[in-house]
Protein backbone atom coordinates (compact mmCIF):
# COMPACT_ATOMS: atom_id res chain seq x y z
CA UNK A 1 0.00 0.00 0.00
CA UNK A 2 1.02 3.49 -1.12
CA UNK A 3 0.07 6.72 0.61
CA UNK A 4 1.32 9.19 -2.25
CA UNK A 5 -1.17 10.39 -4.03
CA UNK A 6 -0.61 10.17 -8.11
CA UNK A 7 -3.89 11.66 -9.88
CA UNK A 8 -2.90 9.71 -13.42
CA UNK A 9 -3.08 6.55 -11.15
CA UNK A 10 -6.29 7.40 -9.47
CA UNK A 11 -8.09 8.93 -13.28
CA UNK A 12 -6.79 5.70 -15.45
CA UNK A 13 -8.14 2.98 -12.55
CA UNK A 14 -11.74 4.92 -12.95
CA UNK A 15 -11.99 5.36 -16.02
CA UNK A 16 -11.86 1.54 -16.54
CA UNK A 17 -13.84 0.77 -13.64
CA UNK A 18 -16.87 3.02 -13.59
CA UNK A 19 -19.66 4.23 -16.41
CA UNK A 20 -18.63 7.46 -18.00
CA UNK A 21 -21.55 8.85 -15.45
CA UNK A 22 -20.18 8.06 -12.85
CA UNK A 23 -16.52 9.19 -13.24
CA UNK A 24 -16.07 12.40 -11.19
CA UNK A 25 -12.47 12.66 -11.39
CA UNK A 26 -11.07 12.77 -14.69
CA UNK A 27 -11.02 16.16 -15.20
CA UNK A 28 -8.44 16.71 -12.16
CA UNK A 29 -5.16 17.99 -12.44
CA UNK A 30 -3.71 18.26 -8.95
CA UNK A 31 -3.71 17.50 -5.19
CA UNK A 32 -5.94 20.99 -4.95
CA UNK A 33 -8.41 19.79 -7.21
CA UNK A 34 -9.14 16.52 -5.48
CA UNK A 35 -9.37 18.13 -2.52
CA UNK A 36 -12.02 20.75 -3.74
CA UNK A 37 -14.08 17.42 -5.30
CA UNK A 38 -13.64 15.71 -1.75
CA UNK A 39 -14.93 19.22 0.30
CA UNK A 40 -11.87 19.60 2.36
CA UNK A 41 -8.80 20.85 2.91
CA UNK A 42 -5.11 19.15 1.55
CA UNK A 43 -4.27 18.43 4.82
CA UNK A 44 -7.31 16.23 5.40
CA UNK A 45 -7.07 14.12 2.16
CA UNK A 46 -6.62 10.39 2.96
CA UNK A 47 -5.41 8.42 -0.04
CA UNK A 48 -4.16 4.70 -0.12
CA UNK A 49 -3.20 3.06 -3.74
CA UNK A 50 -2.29 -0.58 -4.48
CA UNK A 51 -1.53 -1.85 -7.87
CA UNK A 52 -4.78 -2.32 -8.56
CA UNK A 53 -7.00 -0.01 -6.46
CA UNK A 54 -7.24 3.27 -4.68
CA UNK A 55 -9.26 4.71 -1.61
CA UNK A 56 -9.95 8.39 -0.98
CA UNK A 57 -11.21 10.17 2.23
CA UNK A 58 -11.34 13.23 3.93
CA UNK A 59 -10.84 13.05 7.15
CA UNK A 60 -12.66 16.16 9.17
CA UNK A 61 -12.43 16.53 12.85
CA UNK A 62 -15.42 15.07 13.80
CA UNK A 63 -15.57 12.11 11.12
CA UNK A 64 -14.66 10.85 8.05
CA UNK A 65 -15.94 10.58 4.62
CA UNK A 66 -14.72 7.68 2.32
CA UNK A 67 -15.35 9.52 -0.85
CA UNK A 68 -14.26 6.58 -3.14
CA UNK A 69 -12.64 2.94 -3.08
CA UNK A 70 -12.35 1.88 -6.14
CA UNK A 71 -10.90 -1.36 -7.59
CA UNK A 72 -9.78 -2.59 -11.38
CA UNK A 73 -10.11 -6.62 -10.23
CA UNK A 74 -9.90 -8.31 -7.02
CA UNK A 75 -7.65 -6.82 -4.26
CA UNK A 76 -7.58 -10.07 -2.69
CA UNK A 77 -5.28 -10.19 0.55
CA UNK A 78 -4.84 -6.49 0.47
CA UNK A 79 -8.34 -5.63 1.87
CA UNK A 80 -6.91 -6.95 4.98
CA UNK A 81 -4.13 -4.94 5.46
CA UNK A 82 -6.34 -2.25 4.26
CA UNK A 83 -9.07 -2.87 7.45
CA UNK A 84 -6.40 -3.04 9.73
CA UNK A 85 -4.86 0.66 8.81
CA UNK A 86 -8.57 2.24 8.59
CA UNK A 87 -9.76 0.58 12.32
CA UNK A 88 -6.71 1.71 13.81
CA UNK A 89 -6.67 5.11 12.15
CA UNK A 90 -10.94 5.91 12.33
CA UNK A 91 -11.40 4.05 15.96
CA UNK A 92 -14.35 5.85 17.33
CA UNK A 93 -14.95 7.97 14.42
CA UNK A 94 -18.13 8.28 12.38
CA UNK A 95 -17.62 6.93 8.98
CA UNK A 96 -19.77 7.96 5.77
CA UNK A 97 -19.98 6.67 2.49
CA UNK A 98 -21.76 5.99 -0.42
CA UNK A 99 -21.97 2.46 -1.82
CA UNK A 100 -22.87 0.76 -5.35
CA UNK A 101 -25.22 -2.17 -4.60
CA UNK A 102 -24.50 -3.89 -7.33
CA UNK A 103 -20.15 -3.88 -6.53
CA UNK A 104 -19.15 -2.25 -2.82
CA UNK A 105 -21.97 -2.71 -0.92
CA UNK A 106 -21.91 -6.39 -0.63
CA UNK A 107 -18.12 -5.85 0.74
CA UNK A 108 -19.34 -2.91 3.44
CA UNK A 109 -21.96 -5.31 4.47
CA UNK A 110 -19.76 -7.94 5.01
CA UNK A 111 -17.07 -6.06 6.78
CA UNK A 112 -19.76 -4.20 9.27
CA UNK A 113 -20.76 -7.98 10.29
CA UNK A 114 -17.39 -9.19 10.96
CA UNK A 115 -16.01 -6.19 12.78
CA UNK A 116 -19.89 -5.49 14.55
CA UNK A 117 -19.97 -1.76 13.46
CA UNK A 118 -22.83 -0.22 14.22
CA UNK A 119 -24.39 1.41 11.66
CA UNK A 120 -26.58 4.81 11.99
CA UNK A 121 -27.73 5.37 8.77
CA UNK A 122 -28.07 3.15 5.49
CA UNK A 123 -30.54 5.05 2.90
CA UNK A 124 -31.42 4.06 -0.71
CA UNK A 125 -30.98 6.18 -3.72
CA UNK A 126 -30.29 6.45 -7.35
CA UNK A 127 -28.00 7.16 -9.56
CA UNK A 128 -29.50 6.47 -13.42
CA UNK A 129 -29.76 2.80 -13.22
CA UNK A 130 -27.64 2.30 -10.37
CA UNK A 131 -28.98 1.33 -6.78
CA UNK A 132 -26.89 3.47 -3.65
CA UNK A 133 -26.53 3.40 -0.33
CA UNK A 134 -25.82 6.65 1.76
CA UNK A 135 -24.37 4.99 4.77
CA UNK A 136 -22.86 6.39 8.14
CA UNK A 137 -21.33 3.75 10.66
CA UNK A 138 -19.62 4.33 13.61
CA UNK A 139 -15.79 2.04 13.63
């Protein structure tokens, strides 16, 4: 896992992943620019990368926002490691997100059994075709 943050790496892994809707970041040039598309400040940008994947957060004061995980393929073993850096680093904190039924949500699901978070909010919504989930948890 990587914590630099490379905005080529982060634009080529979406655009192969999601439907030209749905990709918010290609037009991006810089650190600032992600930043203003997550709503915070440089300093609160969260980014981890592996070869295959990338997550994004921002991580305000009195919670955090996963603004994206996205993956091109399986990330296999690494979404352990992955867990283990975001319950050590988020213990306590409120977590938001929003999740694609049809490809993350399953995962959330899973990992809110295993770890018992409790969650405080899971709405439905739509995007086009495409079946979200606003959810807030607590790690």
């Amino acid at each position: 896992m990587k914590t630099t943050i490379d905005i080529r790496f982060i634009k080529n892994i979406e655009a192969r992943v999601y439907p030209e809707h749905m990709q918010m970041m290609q037009c991006l040039d810089d650190i600032y620019d992600l930043a203003d598309y997550c709503e915070c400040e440089v300093d609160e940008l969260f980014v981890l990368t592996g070869d295959n994947w990338y997550l994004i957060a921002a991580e305000h004061e009195d919670f955090v926002e996963i603004v994206d995980l996205c993956a091109d393929g399986n990330i296999g073993m690494e979404i352990i490691k992955l867990i283990a850096v975001l319950r050590k680093r988020w213990a306590g904190k409120r977590v938001t997100m929003d999740a694609r039924e049809s490809t993350s949500y399953p995962i959330i699901r899973a990992l809110i059994r295993r770890f018992n978070y409790r969650v405080i909010r899971d709405e439905i919504w739509s995007w086009d075709d495409e079946v979200m989930h606003d959810i807030e948890l607590q790690m």
